[in-house]
C-alpha atoms as a PDB file:
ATOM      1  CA  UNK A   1       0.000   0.000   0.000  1.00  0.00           C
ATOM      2  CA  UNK A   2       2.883   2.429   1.086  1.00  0.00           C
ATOM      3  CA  UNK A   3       4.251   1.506  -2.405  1.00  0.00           C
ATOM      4  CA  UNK A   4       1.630   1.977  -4.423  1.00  0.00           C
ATOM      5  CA  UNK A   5       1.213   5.657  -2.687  1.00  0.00           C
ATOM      6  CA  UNK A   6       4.609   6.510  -3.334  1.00  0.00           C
ATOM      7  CA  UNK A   7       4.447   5.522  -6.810  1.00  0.00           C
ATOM      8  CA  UNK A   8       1.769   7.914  -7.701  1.00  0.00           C
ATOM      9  CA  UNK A   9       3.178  10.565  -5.882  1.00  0.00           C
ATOM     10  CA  UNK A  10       5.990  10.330  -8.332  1.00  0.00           C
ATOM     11  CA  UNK A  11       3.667  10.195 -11.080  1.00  0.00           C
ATOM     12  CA  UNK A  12       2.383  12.934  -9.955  1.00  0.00           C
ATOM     13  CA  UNK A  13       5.121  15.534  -9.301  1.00  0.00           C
ATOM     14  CA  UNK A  14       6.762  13.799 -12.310  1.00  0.00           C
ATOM     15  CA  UNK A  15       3.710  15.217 -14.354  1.00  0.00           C
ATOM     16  CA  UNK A  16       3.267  18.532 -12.374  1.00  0.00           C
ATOM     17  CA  UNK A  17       6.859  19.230 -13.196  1.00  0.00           C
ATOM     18  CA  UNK A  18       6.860  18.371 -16.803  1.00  0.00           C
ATOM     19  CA  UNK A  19       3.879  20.362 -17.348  1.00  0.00           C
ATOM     20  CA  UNK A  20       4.936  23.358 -15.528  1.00  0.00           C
ATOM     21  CA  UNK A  21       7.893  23.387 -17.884  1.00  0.00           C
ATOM     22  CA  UNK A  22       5.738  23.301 -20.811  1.00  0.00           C
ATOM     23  CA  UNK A  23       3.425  26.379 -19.440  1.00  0.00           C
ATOM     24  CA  UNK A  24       6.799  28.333 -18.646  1.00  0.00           C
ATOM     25  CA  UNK A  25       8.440  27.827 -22.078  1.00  0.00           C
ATOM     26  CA  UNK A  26       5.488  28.591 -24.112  1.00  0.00           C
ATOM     27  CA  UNK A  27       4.551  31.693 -21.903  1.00  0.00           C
ATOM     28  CA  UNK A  28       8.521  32.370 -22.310  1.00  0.00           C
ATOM     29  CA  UNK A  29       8.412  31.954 -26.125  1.00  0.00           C
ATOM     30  CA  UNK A  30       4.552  34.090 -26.806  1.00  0.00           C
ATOM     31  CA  UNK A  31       6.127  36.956 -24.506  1.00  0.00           C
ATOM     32  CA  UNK A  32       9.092  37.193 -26.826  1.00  0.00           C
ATOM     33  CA  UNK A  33       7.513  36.604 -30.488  1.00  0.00           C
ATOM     34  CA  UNK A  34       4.506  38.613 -30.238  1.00  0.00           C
ATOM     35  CA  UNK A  35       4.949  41.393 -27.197  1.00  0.00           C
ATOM     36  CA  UNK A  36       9.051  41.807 -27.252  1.00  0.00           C
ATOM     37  CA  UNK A  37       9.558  41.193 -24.074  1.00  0.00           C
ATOM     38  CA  UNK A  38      10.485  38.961 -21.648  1.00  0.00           C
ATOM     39  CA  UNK A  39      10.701  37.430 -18.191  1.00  0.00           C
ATOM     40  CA  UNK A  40      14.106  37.118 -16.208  1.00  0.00           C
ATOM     41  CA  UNK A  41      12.519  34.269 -13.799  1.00  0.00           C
ATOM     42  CA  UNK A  42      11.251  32.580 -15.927  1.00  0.00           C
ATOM     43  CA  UNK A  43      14.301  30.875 -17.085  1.00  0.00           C
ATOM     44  CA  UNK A  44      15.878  30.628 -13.917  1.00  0.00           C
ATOM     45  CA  UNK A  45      12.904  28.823 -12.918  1.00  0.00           C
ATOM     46  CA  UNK A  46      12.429  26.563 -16.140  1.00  0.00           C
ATOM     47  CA  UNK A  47      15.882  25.080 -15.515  1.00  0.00           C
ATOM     48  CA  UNK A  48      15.722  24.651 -11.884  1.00  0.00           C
ATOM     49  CA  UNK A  49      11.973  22.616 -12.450  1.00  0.00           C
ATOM     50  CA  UNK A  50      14.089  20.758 -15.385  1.00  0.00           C
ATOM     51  CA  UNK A  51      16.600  20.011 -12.622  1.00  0.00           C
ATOM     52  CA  UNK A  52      14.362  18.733 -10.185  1.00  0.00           C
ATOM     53  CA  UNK A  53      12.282  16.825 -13.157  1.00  0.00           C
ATOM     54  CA  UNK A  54      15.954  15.162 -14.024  1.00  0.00           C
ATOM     55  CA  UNK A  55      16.721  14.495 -10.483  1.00  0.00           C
ATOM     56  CA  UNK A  56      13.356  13.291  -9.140  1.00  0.00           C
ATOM     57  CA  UNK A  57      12.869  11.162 -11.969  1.00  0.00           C
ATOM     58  CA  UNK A  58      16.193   8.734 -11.044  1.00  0.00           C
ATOM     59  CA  UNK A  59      14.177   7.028  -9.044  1.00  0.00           C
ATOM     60  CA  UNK A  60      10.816   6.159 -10.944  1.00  0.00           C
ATOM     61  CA  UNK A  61      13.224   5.084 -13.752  1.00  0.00           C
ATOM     62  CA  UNK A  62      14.702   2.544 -11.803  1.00  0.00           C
ATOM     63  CA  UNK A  63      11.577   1.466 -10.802  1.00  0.00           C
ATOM     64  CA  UNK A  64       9.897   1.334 -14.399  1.00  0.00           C
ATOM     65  CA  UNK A  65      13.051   0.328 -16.091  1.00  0.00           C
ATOM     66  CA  UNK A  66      13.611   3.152 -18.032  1.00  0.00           C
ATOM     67  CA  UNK A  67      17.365   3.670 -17.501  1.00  0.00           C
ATOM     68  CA  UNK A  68      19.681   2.419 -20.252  1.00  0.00           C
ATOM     69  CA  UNK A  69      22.225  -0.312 -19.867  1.00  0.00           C
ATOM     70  CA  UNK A  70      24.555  -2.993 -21.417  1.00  0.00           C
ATOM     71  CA  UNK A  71      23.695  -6.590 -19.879  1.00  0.00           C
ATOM     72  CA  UNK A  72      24.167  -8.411 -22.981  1.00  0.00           C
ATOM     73  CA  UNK A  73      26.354 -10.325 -21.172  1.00  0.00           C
ATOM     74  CA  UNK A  74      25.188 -10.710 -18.033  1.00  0.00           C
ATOM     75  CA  UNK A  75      21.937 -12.081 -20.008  1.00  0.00           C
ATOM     76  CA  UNK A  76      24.192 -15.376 -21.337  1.00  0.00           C
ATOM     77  CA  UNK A  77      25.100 -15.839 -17.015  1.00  0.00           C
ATOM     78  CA  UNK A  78      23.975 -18.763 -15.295  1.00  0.00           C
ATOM     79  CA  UNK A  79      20.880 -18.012 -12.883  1.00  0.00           C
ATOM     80  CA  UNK A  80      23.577 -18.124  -9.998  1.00  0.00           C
ATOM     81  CA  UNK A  81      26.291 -16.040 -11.660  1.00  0.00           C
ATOM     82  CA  UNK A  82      23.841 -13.744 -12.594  1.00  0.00           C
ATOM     83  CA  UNK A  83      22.419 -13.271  -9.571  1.00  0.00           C
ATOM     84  CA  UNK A  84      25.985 -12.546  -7.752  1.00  0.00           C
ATOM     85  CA  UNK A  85      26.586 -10.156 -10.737  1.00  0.00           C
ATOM     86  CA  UNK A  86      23.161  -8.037  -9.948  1.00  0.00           C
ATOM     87  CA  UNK A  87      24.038  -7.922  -6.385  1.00  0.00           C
ATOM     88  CA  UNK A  88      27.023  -6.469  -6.795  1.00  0.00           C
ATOM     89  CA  UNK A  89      26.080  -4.079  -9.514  1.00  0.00           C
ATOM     90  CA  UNK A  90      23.391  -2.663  -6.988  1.00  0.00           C
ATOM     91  CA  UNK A  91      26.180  -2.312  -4.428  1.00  0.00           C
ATOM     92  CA  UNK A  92      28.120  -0.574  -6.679  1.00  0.00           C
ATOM     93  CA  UNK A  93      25.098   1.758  -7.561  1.00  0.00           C
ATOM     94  CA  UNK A  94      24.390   1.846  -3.747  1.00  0.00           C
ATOM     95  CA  UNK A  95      27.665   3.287  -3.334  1.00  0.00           C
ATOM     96  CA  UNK A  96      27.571   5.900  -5.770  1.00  0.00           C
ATOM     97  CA  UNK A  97      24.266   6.716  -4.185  1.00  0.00           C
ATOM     98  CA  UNK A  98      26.002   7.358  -1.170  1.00  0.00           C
ATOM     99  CA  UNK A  99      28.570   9.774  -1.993  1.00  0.00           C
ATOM    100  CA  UNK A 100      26.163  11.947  -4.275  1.00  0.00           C
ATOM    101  CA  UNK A 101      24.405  11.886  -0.732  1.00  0.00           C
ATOM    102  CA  UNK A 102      27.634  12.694   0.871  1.00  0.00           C
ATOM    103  CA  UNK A 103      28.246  15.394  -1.440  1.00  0.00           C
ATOM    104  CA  UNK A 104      25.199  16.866  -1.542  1.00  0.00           C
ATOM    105  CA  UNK A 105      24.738  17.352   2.114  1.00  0.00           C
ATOM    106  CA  UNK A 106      27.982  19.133   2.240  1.00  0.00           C
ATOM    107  CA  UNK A 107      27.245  21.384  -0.810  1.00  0.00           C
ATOM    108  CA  UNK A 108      23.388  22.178   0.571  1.00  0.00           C
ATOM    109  CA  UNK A 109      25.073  23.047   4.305  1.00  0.00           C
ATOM    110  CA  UNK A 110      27.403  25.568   3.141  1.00  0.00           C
ATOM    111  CA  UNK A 111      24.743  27.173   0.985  1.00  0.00           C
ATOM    112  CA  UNK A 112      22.491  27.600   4.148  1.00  0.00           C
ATOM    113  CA  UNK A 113      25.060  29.123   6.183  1.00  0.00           C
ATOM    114  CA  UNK A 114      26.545  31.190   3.893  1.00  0.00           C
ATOM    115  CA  UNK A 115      22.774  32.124   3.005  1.00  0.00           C
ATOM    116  CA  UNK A 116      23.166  32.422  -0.956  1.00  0.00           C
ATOM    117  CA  UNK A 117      20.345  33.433  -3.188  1.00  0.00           C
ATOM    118  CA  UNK A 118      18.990  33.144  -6.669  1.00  0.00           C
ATOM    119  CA  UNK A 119      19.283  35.491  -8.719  1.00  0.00           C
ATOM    120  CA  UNK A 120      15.866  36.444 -10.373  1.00  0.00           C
ATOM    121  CA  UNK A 121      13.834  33.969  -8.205  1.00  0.00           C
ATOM    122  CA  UNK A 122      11.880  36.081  -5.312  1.00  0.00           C
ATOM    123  CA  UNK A 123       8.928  34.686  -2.752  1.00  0.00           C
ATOM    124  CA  UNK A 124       5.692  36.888  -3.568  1.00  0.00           C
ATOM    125  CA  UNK A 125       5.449  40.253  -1.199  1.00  0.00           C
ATOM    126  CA  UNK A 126       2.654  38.774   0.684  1.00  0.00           C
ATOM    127  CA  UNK A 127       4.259  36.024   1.894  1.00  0.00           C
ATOM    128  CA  UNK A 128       7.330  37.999   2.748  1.00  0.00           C
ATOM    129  CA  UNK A 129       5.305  40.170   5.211  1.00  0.00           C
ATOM    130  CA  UNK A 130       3.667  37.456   6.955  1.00  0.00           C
ATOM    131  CA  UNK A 131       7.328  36.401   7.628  1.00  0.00           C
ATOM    132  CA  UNK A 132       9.331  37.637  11.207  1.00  0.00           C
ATOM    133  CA  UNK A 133      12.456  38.987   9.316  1.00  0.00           C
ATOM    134  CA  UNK A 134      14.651  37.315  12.441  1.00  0.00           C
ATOM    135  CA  UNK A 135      13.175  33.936  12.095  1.00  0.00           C
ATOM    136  CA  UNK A 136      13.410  33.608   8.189  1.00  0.00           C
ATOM    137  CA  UNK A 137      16.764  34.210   8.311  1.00  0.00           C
ATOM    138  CA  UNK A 138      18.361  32.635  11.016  1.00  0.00           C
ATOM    139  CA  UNK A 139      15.578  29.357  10.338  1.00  0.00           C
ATOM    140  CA  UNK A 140      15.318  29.627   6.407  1.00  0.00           C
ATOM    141  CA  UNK A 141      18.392  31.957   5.495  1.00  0.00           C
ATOM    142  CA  UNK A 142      15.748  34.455   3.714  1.00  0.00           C
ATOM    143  CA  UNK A 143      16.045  37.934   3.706  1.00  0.00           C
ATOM    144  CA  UNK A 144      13.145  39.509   3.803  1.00  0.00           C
ATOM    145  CA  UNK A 145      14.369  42.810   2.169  1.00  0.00           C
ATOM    146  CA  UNK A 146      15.931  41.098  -0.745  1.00  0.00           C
ATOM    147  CA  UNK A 147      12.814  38.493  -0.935  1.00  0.00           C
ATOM    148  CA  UNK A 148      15.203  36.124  -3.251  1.00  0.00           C
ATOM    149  CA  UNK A 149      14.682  32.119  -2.903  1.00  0.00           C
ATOM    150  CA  UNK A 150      17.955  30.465  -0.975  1.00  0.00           C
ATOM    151  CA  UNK A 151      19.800  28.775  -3.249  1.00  0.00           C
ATOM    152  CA  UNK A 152      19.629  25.442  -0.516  1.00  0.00           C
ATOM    153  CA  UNK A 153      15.532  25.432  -1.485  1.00  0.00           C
ATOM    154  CA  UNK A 154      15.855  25.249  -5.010  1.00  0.00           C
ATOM    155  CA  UNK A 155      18.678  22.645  -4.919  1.00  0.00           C
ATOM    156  CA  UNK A 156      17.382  20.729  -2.103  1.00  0.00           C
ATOM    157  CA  UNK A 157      16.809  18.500  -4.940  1.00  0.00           C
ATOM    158  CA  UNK A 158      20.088  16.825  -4.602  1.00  0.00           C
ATOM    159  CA  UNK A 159      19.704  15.431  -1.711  1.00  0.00           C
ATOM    160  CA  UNK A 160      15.863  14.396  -2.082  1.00  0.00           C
ATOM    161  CA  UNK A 161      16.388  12.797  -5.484  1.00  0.00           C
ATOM    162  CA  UNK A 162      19.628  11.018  -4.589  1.00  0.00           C
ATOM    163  CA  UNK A 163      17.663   9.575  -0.720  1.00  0.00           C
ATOM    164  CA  UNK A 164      14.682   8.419  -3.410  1.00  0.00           C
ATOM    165  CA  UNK A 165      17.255   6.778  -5.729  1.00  0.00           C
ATOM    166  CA  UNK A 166      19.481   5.381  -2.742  1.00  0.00           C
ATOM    167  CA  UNK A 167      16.160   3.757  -1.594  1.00  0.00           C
ATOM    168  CA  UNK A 168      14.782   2.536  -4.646  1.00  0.00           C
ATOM    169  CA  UNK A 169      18.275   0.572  -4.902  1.00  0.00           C
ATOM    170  CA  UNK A 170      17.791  -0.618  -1.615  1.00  0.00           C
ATOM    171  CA  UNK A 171      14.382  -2.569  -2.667  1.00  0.00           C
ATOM    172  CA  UNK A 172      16.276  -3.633  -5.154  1.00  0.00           C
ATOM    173  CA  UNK A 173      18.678  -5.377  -3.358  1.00  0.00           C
ATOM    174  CA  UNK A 174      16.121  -6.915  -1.613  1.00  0.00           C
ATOM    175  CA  UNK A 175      14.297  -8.480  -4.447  1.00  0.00           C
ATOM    176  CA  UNK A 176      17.245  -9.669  -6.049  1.00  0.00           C
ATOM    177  CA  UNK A 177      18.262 -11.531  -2.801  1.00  0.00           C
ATOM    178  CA  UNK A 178      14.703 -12.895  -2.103  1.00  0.00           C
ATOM    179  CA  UNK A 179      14.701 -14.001  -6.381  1.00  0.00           C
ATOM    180  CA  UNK A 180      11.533 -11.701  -7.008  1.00  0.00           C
ATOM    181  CA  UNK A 181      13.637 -10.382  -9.411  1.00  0.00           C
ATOM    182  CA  UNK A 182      16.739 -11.255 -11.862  1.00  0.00           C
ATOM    183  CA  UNK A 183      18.312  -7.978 -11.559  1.00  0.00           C
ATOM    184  CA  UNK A 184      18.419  -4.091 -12.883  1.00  0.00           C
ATOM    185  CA  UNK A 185      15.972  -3.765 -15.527  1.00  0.00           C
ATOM    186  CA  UNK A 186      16.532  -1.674 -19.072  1.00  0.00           C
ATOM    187  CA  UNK A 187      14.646  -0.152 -21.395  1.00  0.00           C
ATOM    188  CA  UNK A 188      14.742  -2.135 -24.756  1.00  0.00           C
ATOM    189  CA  UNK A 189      15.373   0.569 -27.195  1.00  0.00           C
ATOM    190  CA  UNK A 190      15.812  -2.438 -30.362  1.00  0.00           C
ATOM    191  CA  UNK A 191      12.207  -3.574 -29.107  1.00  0.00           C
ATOM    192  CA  UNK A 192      10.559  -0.157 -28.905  1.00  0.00           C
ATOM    193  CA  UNK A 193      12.036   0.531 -32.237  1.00  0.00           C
ATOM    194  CA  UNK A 194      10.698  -2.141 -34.157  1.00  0.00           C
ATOM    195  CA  UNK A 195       7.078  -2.197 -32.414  1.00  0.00           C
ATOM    196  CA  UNK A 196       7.358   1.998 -33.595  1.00  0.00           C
ATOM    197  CA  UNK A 197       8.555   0.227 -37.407  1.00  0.00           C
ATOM    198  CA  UNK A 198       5.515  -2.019 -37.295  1.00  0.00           C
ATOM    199  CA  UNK A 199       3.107  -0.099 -36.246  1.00  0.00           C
ATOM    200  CA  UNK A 200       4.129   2.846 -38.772  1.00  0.00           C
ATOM    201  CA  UNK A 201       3.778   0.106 -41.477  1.00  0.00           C
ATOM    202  CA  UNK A 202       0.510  -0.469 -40.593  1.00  0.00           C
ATOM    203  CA  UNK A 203      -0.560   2.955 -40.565  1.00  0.00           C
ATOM    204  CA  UNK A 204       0.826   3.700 -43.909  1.00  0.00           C
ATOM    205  CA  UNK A 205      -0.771   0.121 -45.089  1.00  0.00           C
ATOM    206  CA  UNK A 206      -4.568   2.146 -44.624  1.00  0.00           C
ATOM    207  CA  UNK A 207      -7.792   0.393 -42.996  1.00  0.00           C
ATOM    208  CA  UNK A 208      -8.334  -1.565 -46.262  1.00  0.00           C
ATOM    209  CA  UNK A 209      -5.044  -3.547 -45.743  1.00  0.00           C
ATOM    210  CA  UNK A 210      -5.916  -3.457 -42.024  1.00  0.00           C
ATOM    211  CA  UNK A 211      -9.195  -5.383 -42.165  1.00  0.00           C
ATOM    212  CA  UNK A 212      -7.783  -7.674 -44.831  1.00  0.00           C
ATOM    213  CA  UNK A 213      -5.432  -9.183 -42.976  1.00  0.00           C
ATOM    214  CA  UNK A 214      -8.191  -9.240 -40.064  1.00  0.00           C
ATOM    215  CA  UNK A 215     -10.288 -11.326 -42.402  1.00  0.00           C
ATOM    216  CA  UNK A 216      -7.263 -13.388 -43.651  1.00  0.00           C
ATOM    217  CA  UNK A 217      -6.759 -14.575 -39.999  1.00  0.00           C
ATOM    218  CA  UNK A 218     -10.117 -15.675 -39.280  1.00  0.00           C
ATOM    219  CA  UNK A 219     -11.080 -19.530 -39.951  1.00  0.00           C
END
């Protein structure tokens, strides 16, 4: 249940993200073409979302298969071998995991105590004056005069998408030991490609084709 809850939830920032870049660009691109003008945030905040849509989505390709790999050999292995071989792989991805973690926790500190900001990113003016200006600061490193986003919010994403993909690797692990699973899943871009071929050939083939060979197959 707590699986199938996190999965939509990355569904659904997944989507939110994706389709918050689209609105962005195309407000972006109608701005410049037709008024001549432009907004500074918005491209600050296109490639932070594209960032976060990158990042976040480490994790849900693990989990659909999506990521690209090379196990043609591994796929010759004997069950055993091949089971030793996807353990160790994971350990190996559990380990980069881990330093990315490392790594990002020391990068996201220093850019909370030093307190750096965007650069055209800014909270809205109402919420800056609900805000005690002592508290945001010394709690969320925001000045309330300046009113720009803290470079350690927008980046946060390191260390969220790198905990999701450490954990993701984890279950995994798991599966692999408990033979649920063979190992890390791939996308099959040679499949995809020729089920794209096929069903472009049928297309350009027309319904009359279509329905013939429908007809063909029945006794």
């Amino acid at each position: 249940m707590i699986a199938r809850i996190f999965g939509y939830f990355e569904e659904g920032v997944l989507n939110l993200l994706i389709t918050l870049m689209t609105l962005l660009v195309f407000t972006e691109v109608v701005a410049r073409f037709f008024f001549d003008t432009g907004f500074l945030w918005i491209q600050e905040l296109t490639l932070t979302l594209c960032g976060w849509f990158v990042l976040f989505g480490m994790s849900y390709g693990v989990k659909v298969g999506a990521h690209i790999g090379v196990d043609a050999l591994v796929k010759k292995l004997p069950p055993n071998a091949k089971k030793i071989t996807s353990l160790i792989t994971t350990l190996i991805c559990l380990t980069y995991c881990i330093l990315f973690l490392k790594g990002s926790w020391s990068y996201l500190s220093q850019m909370y105590q030093i307190g750096v900001p965007m650069e055209d990113i800014h909270f809205p003016a109402w919420l800056l004056a609900r805000l005690d200006p002592d508290w945001a600061w010394n709690v969320l490193k925001i000045d309330i005069e300046d009113g720009a986003v803290p470079i350690w919010i927008s980046q946060s994403i390191l260390l969220i998408g790198f905990s999701m993909l450490t954990w993701r690797f984890i279950e995994l692990f798991v599966a692999i030991l408990r033979n649920q699973v063979t190992g890390l899943s791939f996308a099959d871009e040679a499949k995809e490609s020729m089920h794209l071929i096929d069903d472009t050939a049928i297309q350009s083939q027309g319904p009359q084709h279509t329905t013939g060979a429908a007809h063909k197959e029945l006794p």
